[in-house]
N, C-alpha and C. Protein backbone atom coordinates (compact mmCIF):
# COMPACT_ATOMS: atom_id res chain seq x y z
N UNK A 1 12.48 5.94 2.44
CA UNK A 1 12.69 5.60 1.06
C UNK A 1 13.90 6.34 0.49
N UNK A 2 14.64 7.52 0.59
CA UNK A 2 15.36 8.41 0.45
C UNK A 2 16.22 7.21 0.68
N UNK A 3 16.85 6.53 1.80
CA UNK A 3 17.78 5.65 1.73
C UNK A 3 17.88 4.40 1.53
N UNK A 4 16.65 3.89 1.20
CA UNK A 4 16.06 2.36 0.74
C UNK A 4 15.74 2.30 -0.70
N UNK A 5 15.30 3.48 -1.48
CA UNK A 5 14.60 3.44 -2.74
C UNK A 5 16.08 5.23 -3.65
N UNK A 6 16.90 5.29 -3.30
CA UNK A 6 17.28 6.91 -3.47
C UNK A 6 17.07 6.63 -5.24
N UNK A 7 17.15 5.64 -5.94
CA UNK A 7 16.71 5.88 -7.32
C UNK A 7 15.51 5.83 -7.81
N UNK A 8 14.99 5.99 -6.85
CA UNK A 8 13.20 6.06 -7.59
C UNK A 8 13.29 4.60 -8.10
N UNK A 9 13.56 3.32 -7.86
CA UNK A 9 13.53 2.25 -8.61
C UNK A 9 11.45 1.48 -8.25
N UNK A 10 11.15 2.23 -7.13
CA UNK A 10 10.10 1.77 -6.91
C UNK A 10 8.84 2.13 -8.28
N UNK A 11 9.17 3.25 -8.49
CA UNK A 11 8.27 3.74 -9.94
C UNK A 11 8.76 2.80 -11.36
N UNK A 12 9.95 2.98 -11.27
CA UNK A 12 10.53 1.71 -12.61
C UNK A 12 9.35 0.13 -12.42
N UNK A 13 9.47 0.06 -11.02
CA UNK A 13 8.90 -1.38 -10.84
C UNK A 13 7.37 -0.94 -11.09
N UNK A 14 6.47 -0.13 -10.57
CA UNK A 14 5.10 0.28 -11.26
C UNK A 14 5.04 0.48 -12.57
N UNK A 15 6.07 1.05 -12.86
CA UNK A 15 5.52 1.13 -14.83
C UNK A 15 5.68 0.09 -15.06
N UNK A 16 6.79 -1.30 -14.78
CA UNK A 16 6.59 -2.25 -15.18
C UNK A 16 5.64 -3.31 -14.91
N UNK A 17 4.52 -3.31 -13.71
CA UNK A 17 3.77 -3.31 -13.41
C UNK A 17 2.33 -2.96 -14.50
N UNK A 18 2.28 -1.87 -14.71
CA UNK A 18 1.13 -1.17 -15.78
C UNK A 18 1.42 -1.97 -16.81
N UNK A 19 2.44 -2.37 -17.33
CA UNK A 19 2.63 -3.13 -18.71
C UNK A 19 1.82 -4.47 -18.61
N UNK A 20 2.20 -4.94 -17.51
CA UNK A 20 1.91 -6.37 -17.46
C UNK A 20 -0.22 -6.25 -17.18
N UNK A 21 -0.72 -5.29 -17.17
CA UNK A 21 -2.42 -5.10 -16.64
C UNK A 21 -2.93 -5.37 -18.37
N UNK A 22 -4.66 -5.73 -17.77
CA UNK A 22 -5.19 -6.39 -19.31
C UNK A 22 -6.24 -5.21 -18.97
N UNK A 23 -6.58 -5.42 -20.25
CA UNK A 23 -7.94 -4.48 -20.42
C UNK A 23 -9.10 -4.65 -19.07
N UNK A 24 -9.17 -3.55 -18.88
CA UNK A 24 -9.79 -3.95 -17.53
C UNK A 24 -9.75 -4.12 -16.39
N UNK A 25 -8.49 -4.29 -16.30
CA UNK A 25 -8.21 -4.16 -15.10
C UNK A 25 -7.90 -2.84 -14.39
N UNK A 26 -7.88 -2.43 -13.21
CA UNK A 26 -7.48 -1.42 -12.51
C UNK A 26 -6.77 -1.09 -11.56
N UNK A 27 -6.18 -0.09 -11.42
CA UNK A 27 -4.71 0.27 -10.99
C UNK A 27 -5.15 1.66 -10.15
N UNK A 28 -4.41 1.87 -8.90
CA UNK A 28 -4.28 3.54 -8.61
C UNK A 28 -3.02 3.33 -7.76
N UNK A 29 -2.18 4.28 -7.29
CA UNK A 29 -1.35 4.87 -6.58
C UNK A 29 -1.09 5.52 -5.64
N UNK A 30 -0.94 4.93 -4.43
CA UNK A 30 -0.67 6.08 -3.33
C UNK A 30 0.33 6.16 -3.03
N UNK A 31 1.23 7.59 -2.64
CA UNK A 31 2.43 7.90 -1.65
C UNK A 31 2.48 8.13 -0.88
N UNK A 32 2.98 7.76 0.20
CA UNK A 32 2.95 8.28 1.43
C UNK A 32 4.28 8.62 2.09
N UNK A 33 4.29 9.61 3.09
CA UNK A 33 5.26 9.38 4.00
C UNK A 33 4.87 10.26 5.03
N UNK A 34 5.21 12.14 5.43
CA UNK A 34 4.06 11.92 6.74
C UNK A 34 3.09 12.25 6.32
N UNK A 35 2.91 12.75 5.58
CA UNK A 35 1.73 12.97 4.52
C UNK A 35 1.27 11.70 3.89
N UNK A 36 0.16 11.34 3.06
CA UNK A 36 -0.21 10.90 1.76
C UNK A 36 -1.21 11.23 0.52
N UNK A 37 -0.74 10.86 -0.25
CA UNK A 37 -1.26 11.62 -1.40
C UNK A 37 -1.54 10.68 -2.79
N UNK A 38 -2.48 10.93 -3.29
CA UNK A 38 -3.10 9.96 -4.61
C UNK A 38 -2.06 10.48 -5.67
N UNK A 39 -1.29 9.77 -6.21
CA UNK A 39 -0.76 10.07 -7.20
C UNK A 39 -1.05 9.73 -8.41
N UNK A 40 -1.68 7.99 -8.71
CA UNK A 40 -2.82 8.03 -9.63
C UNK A 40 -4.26 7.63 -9.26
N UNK A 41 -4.80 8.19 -9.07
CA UNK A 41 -6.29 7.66 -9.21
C UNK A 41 -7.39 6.61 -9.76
N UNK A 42 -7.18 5.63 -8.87
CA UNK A 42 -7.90 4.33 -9.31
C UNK A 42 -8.75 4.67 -10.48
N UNK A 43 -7.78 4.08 -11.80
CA UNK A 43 -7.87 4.08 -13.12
C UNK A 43 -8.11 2.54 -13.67
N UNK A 44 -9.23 2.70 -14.55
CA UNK A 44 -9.48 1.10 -15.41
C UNK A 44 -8.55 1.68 -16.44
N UNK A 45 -7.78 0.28 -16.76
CA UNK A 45 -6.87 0.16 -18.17
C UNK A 45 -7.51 -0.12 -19.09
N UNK A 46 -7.95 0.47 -20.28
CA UNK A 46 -8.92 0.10 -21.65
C UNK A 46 -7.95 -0.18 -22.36
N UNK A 47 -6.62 0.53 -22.71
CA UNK A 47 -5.83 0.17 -24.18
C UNK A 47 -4.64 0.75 -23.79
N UNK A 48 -3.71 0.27 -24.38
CA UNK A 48 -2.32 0.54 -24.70
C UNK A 48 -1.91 1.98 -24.27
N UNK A 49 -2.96 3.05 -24.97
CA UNK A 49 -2.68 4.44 -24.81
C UNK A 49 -3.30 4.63 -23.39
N UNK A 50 -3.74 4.22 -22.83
CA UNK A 50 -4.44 4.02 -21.29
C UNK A 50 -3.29 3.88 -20.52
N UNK A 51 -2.61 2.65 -20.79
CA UNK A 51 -0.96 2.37 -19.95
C UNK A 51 -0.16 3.64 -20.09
N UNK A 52 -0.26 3.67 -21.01
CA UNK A 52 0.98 4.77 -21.04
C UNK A 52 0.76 6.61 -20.38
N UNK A 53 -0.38 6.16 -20.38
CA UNK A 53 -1.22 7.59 -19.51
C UNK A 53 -0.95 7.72 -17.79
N UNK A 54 -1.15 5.96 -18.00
CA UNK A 54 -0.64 6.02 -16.07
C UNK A 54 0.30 6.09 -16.02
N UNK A 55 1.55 5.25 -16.83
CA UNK A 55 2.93 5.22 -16.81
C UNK A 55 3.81 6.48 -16.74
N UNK A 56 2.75 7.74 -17.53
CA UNK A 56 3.89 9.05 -17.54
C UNK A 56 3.58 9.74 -16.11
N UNK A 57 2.26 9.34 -15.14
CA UNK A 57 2.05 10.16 -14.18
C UNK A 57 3.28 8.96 -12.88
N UNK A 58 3.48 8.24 -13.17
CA UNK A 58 4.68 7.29 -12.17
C UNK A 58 5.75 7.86 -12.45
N UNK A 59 5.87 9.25 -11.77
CA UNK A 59 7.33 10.26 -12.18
C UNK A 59 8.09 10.03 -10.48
N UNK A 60 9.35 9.48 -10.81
CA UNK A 60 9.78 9.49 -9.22
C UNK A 60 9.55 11.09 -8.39
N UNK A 61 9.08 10.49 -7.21
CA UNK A 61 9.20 11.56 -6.27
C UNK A 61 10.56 11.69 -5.06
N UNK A 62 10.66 12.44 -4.37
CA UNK A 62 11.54 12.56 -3.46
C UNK A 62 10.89 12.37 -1.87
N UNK A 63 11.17 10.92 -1.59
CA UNK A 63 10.69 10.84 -0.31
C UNK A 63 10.99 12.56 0.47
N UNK A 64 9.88 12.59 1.28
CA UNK A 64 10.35 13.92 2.22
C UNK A 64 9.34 13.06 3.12
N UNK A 65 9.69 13.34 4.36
CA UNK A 65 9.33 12.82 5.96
C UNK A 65 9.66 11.01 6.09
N UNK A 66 8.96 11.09 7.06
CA UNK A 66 8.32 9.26 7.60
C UNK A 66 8.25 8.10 6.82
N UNK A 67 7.60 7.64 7.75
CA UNK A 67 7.12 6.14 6.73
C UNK A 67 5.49 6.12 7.80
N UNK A 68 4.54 7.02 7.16
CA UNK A 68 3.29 7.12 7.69
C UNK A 68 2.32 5.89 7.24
N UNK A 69 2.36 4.38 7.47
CA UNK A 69 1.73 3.26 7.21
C UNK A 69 0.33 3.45 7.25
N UNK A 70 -0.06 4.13 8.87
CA UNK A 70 -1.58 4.50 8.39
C UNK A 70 -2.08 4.90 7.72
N UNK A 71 -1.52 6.43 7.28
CA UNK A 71 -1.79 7.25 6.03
C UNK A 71 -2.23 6.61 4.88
N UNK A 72 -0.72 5.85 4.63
CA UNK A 72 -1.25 5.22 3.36
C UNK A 72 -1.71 4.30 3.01
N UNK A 73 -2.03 3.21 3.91
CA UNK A 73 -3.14 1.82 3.97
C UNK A 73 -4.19 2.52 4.12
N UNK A 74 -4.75 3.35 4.89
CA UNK A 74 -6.14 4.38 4.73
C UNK A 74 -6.67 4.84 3.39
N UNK A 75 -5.48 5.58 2.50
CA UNK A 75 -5.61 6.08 1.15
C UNK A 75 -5.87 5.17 0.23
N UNK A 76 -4.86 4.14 0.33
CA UNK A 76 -5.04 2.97 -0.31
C UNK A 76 -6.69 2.10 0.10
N UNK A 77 -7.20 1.76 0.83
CA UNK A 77 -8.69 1.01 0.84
C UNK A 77 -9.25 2.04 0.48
N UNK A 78 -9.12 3.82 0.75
CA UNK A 78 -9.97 3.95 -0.03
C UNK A 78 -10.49 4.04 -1.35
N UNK A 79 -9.35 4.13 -1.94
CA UNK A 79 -8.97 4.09 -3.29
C UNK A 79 -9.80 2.62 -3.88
N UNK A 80 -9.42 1.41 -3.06
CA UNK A 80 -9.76 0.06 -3.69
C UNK A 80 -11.80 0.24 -3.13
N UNK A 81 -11.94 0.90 -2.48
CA UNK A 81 -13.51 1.13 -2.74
C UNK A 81 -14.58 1.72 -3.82
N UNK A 82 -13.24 2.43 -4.21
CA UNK A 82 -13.80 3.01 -5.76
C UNK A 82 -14.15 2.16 -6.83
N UNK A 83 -13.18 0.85 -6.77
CA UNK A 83 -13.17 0.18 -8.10
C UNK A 83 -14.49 -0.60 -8.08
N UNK A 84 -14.27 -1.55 -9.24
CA UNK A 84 -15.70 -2.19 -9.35
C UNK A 84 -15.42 -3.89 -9.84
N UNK A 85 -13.89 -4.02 -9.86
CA UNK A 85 -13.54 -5.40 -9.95
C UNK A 85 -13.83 -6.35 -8.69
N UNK A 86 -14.39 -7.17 -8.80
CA UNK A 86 -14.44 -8.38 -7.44
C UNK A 86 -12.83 -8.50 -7.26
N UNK A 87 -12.25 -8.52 -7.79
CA UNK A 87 -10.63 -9.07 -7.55
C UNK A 87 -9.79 -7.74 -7.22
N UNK A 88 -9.66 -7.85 -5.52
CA UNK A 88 -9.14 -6.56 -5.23
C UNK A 88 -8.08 -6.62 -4.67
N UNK A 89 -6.53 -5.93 -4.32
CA UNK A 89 -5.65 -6.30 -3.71
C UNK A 89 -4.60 -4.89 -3.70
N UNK A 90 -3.83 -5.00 -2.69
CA UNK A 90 -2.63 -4.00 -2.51
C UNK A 90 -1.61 -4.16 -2.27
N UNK A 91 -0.48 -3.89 -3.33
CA UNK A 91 0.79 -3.76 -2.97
C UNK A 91 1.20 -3.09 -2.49
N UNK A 92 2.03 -3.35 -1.58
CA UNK A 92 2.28 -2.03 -0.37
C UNK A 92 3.37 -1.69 0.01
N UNK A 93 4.39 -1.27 -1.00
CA UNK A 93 6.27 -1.30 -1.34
C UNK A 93 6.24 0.12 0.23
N UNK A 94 7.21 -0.38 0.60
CA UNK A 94 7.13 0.55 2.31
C UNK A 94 9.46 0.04 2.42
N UNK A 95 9.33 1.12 3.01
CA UNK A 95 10.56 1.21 4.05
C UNK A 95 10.80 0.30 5.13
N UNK A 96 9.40 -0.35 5.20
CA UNK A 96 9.35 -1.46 6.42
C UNK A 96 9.68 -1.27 7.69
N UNK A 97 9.78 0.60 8.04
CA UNK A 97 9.59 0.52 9.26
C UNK A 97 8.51 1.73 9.98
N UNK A 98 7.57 1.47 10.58
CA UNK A 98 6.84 1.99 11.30
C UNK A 98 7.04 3.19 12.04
N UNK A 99 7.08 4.76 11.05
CA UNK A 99 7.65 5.92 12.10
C UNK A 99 6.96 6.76 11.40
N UNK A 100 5.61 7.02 11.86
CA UNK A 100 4.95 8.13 11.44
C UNK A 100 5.24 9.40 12.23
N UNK A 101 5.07 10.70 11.61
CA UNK A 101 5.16 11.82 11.96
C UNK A 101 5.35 12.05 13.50
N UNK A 102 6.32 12.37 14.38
CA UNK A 102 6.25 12.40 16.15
C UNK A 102 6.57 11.37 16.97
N UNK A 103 7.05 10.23 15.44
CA UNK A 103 7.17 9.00 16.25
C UNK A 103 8.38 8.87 17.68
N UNK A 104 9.25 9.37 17.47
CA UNK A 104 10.09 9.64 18.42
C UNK A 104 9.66 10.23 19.73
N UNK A 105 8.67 10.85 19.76
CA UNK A 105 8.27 11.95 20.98
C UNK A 105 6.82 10.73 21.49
N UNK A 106 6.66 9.57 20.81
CA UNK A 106 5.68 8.71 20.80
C UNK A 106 5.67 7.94 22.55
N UNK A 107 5.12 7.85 23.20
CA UNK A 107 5.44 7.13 24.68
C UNK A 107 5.19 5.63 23.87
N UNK A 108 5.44 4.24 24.95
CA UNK A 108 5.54 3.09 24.75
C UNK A 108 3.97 2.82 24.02
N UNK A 109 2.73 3.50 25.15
CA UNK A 109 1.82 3.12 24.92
C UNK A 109 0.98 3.72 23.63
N UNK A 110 1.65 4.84 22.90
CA UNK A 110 1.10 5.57 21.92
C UNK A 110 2.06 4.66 20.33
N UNK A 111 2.97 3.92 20.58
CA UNK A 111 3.71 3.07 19.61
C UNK A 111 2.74 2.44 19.25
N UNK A 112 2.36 1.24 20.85
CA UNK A 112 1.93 0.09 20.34
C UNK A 112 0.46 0.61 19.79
N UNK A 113 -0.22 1.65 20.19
CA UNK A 113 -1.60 2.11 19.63
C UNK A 113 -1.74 1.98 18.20
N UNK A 114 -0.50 2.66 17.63
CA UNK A 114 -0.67 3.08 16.58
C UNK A 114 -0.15 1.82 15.67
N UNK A 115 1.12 1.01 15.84
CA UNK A 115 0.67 -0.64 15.88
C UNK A 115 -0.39 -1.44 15.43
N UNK A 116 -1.13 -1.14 16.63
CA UNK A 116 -2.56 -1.79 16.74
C UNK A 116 -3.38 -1.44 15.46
N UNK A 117 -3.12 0.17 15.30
CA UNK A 117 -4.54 0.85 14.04
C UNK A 117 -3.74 0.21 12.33
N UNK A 118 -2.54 0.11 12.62
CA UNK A 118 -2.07 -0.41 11.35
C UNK A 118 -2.33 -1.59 10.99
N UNK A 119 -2.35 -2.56 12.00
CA UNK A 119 -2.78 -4.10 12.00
C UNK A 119 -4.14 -4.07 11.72
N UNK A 120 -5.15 -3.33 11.92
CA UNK A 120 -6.19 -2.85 12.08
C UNK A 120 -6.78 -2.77 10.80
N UNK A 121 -5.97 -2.01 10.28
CA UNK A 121 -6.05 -1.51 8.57
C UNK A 121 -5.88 -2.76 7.98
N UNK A 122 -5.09 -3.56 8.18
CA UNK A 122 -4.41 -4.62 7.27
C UNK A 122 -6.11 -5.62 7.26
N UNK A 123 -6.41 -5.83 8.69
CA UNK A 123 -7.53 -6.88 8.61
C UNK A 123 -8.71 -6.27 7.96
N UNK A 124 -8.45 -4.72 7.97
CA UNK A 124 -9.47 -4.00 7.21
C UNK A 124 -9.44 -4.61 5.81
N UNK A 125 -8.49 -4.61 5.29
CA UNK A 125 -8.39 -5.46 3.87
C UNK A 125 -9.05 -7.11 3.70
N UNK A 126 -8.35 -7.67 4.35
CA UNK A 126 -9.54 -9.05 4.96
C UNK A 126 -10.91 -9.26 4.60
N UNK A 127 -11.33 -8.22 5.46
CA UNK A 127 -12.61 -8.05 5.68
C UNK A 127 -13.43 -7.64 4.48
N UNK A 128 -12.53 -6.83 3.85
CA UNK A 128 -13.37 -6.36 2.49
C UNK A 128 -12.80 -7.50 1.43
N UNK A 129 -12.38 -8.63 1.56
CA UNK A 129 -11.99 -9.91 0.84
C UNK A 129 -10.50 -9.51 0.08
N UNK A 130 -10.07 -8.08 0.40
CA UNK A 130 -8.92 -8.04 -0.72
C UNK A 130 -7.71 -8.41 -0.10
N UNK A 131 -6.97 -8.58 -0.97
CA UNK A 131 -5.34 -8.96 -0.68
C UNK A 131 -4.57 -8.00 -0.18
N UNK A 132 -3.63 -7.85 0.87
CA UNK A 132 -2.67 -7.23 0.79
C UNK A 132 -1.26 -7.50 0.91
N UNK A 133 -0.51 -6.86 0.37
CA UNK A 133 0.91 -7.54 0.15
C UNK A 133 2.02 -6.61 0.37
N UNK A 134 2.26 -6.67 1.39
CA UNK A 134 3.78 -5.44 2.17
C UNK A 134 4.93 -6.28 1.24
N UNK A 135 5.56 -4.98 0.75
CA UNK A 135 7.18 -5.46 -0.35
C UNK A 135 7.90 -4.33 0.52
N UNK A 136 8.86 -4.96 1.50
CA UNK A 136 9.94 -4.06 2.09
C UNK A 136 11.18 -3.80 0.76
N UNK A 137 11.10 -2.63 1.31
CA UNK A 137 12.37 -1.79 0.38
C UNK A 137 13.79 -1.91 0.86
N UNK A 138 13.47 -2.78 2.14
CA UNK A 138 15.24 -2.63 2.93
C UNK A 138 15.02 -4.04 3.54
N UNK A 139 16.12 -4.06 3.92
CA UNK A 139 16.38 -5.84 4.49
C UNK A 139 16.35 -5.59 6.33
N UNK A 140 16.86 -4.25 6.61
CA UNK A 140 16.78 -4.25 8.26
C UNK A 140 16.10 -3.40 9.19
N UNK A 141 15.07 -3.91 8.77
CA UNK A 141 13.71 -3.21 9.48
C UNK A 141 12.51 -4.10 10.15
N UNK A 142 11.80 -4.05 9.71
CA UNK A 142 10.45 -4.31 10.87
C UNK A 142 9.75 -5.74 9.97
N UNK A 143 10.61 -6.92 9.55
CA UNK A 143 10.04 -7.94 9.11
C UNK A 143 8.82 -8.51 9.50
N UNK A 144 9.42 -8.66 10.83
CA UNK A 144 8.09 -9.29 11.29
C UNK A 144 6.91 -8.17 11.57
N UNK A 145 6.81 -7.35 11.85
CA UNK A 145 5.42 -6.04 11.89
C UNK A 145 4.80 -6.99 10.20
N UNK A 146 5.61 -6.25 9.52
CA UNK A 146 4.94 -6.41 7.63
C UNK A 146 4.51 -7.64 7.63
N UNK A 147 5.13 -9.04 8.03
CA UNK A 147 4.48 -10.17 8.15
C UNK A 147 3.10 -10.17 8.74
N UNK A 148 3.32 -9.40 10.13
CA UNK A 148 1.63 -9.78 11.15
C UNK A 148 0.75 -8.71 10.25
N UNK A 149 1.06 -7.66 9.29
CA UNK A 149 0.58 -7.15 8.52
C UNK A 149 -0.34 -7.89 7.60
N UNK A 150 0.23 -8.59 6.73
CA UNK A 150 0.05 -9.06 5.67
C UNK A 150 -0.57 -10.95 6.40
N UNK A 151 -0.46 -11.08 7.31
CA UNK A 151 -1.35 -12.13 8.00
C UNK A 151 -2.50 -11.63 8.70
N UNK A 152 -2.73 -10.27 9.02
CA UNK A 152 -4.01 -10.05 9.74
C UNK A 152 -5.07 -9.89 8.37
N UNK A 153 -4.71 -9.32 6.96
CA UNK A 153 -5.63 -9.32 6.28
C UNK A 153 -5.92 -10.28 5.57
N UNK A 154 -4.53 -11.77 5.71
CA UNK A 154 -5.45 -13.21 4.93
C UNK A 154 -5.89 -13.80 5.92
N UNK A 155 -5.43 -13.51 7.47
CA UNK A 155 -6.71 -14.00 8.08
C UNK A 155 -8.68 -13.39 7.97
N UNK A 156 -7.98 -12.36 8.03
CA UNK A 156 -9.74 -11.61 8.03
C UNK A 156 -10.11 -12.17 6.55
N UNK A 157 -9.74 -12.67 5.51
CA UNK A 157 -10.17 -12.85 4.62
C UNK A 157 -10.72 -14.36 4.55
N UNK A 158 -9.72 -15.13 5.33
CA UNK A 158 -10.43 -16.45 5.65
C UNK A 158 -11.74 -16.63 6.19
N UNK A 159 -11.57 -15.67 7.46
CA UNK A 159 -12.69 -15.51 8.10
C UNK A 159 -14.26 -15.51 7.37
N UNK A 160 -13.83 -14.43 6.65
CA UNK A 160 -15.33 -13.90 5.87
C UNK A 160 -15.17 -15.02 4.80
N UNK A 161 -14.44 -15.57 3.87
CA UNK A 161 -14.98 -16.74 3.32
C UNK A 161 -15.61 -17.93 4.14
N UNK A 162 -15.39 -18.26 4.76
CA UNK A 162 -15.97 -19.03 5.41
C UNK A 162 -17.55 -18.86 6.25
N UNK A 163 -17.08 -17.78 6.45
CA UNK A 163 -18.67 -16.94 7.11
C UNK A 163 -19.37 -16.98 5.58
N UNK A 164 -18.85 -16.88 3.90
CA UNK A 164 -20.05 -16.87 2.90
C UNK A 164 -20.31 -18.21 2.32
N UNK A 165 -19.77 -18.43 2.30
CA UNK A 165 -19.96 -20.52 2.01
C UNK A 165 -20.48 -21.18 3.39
């Protein structure tokens, strides 16, 4: 993000985000990189002064490390387990490329593993009926990964509709 996002424009786009939420609805925040970390805490929006409560904690940060995908698709479902809306979903603004912490020192077969647990995560979303939605921050990176991303969890979501009807 340091070279995909260096103006913090990703937080501009969340506060503008918070504007557009209705009473009721709910919002939280995760960051990640090799770390991750809750930055807001799956919050219901009641009123105006509610927005603007989440809006002042969306303070740009300074990417430091990776792009840890597990980390933060992990943080993120758990976060969306907290809420209590049927209508659940994740935006998932990323660097779009897959290099968690050691990734370099990673053998062929410890890549595609970790691959696998991210795709993993995504159908994890599926499965629990919610949406997820990868927004790459850069144009030359890992398109297609974020695609089979964002297709393993509307498949798993097909799945289970169909398994409840």
């Amino acid at each position: 993000m340091a070279q995909t996002d260096p103006a913090g424009l990703r937080f501009a786009a969340g506060s503008q985000l918070v504007d557009l939420l209705e009473d009721g609805d709910e919002i939280g925040v995760v960051l990640f990189a090799d770390d991750d970390a809750v930055l807001v805490p799956l919050t219901r929006v009641t009123d105006a002064a509610g927005k603007e409560a989440i809006k002042a904690q969306l303070t740009p940060v300074v990417p430091a490390g990776n792009t840890n995908m597990r980390a933060g698709l992990e943080t993120g479902l758990a976060e969306l387990r907290k809420g209590s809306n049927p209508t659940r979903f994740a935006i998932f603004l990323t660097d779009g490329e897959l290099h968690p912490p050691d990734w370099p020192s990673f053998s062929a077969q410890q890549q595609e593993a970790e691959r696998n647990a991210v795709l993993a995560l995504g159908a994890s979303f599926g499965e629990e009926n919610w949406g997820l939605f990868p927004v790459s921050l850069a144009s030359a990176v890992e398109p297609q990964f974020l695609r089979q991303l964002a297709e393993e969890a509307a498949a798993c979501t097909g799945r289970r509709q169909r398994q409840v009807n």
